[in-house]
Protein backbone atom coordinates (compact mmCIF):
# COMPACT_ATOMS: atom_id res chain seq x y z
CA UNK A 1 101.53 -17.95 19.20
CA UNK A 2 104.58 -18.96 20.64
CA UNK A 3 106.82 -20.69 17.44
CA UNK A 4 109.67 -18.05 17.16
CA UNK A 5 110.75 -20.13 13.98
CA UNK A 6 106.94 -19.48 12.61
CA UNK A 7 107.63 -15.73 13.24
CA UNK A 8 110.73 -15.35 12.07
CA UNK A 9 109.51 -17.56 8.53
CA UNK A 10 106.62 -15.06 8.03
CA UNK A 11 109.30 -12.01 7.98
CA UNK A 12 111.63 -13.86 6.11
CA UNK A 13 108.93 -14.73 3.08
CA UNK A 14 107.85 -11.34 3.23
CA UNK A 15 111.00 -9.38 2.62
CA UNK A 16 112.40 -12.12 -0.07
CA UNK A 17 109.17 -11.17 -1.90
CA UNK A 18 110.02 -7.54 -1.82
CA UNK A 19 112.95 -6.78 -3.96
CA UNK A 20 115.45 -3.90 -3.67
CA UNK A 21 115.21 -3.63 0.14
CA UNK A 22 118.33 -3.10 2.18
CA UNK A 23 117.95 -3.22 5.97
CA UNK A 24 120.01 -0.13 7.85
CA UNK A 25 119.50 1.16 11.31
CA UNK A 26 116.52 2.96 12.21
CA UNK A 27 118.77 6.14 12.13
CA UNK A 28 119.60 5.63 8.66
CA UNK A 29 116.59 3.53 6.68
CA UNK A 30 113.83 5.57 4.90
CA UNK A 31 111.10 3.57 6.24
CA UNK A 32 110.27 1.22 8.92
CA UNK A 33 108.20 -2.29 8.12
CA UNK A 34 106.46 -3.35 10.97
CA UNK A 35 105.26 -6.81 11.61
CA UNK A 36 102.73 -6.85 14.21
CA UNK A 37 101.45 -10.15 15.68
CA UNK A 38 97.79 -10.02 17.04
CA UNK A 39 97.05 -11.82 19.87
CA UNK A 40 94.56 -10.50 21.81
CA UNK A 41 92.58 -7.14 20.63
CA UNK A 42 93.47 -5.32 17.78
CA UNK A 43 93.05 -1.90 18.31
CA UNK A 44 94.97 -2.55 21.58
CA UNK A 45 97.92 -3.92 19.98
CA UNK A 46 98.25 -1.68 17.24
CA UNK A 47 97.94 1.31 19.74
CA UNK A 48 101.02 -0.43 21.59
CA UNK A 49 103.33 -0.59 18.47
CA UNK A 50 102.06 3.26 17.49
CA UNK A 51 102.81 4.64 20.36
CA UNK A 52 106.90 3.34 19.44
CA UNK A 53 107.40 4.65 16.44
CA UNK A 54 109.51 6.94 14.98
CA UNK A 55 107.80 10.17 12.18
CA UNK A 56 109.40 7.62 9.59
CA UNK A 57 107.50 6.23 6.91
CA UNK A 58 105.60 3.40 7.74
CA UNK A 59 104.56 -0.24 6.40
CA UNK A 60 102.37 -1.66 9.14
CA UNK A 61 101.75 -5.51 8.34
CA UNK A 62 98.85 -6.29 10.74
CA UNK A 63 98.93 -10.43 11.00
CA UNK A 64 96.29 -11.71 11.82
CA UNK A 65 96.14 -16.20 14.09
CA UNK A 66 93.64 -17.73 12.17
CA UNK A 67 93.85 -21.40 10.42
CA UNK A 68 90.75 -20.22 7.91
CA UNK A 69 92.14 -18.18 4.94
CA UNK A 70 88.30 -16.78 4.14
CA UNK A 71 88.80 -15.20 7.58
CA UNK A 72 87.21 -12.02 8.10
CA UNK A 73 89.23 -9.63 10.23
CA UNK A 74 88.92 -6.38 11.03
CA UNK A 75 90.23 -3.15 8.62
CA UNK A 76 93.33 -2.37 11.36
CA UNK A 77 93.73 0.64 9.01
CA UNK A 78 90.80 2.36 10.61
CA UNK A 79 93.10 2.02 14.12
CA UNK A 80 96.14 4.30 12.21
CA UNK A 81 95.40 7.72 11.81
CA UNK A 82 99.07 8.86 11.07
CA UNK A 83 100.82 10.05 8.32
CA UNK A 84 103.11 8.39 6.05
CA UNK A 85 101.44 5.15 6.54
CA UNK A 86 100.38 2.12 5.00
CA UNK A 87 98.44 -0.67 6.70
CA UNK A 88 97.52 -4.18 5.50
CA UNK A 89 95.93 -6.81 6.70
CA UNK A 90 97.23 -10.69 6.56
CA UNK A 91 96.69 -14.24 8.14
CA UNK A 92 98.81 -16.81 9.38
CA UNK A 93 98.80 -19.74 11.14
CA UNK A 94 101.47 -20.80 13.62
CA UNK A 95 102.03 -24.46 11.53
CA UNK A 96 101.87 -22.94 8.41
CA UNK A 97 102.89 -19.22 8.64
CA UNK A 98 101.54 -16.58 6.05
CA UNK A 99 98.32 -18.45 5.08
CA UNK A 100 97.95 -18.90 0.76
CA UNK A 101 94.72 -17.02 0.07
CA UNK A 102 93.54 -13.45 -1.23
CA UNK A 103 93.63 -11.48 1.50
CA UNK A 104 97.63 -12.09 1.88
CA UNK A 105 98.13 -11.73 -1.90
CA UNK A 106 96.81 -8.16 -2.01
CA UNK A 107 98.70 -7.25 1.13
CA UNK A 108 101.94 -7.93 -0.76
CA UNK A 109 100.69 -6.27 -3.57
CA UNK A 110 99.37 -2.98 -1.60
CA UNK A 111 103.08 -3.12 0.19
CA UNK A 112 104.90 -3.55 -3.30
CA UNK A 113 102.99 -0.45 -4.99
CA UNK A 114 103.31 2.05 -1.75
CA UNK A 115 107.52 1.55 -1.80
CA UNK A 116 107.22 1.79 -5.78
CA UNK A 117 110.97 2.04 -5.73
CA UNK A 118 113.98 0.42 -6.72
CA UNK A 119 116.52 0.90 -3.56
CA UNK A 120 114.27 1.40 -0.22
CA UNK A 121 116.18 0.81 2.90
CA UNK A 122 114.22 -0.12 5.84
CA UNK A 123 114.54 -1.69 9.44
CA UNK A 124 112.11 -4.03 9.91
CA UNK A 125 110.37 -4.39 13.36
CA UNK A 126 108.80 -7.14 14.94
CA UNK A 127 106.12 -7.22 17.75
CA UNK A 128 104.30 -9.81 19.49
CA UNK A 129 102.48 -9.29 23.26
């Protein structure tokens, strides 16, 4: 995937949908929302991105190139084994971004019940190998 626009669309639709977020330094927020592009392996690049962060709280959006939404992808939460973590699952699609289908729908949903919380401030990260 190389469409920085694409990218930057899929993070933009994802924190509109999540109200009450503020974005503060790293220092400062009370979790961190990761957005991490696979490309090539997995368990490889979610090592990568684990290996960065912080003991901060943790929404870890594992997004998944695919153009079929009834893709079956691997459960990337079996790859985290640390605390204070959530992991989903989504697809996308470098023409069309975040991908309309189930999968997607309960990632936002799983995200939305974990914060629970009126005012969460985050810092959002963003990786792609």
């Amino acid at each position: 995937m190389d469409d920085f626009a694409t990218k930057e669309e899929i993070i933009t639709n994802v924190l509109q949908q999540i109200s009450g977020l503020r974005e503060l330094t790293v220092e400062k927020c009370d979790a961190i929302l990761v957005f991490c592009f696979i490309i090539s392996r997995a368990g490889t690049d979610i090592d990568a991105v684990l290996n960065e962060l912080k003991a901060l709280s943790v929404v870890f959006m594992v997004l998944h190139h695919t153009f079929d939404p009834e893709k079956t992808v691997p459960d990337s939460s079996r790859f985290v084994t640390r605390v204070n973590t959530v992991t989903v699952d989504c697809l996308f699609y470098e023409d069309e971004g975040l991908l309309k289908c189930g999968k997607n729908d309960e990632a936002l949903t799983r995200i939305l019940q974990w914060l629970q919380t009126d005012q969460i401030t985050f810092k959002y990260m963003c990786y792609l190998k």
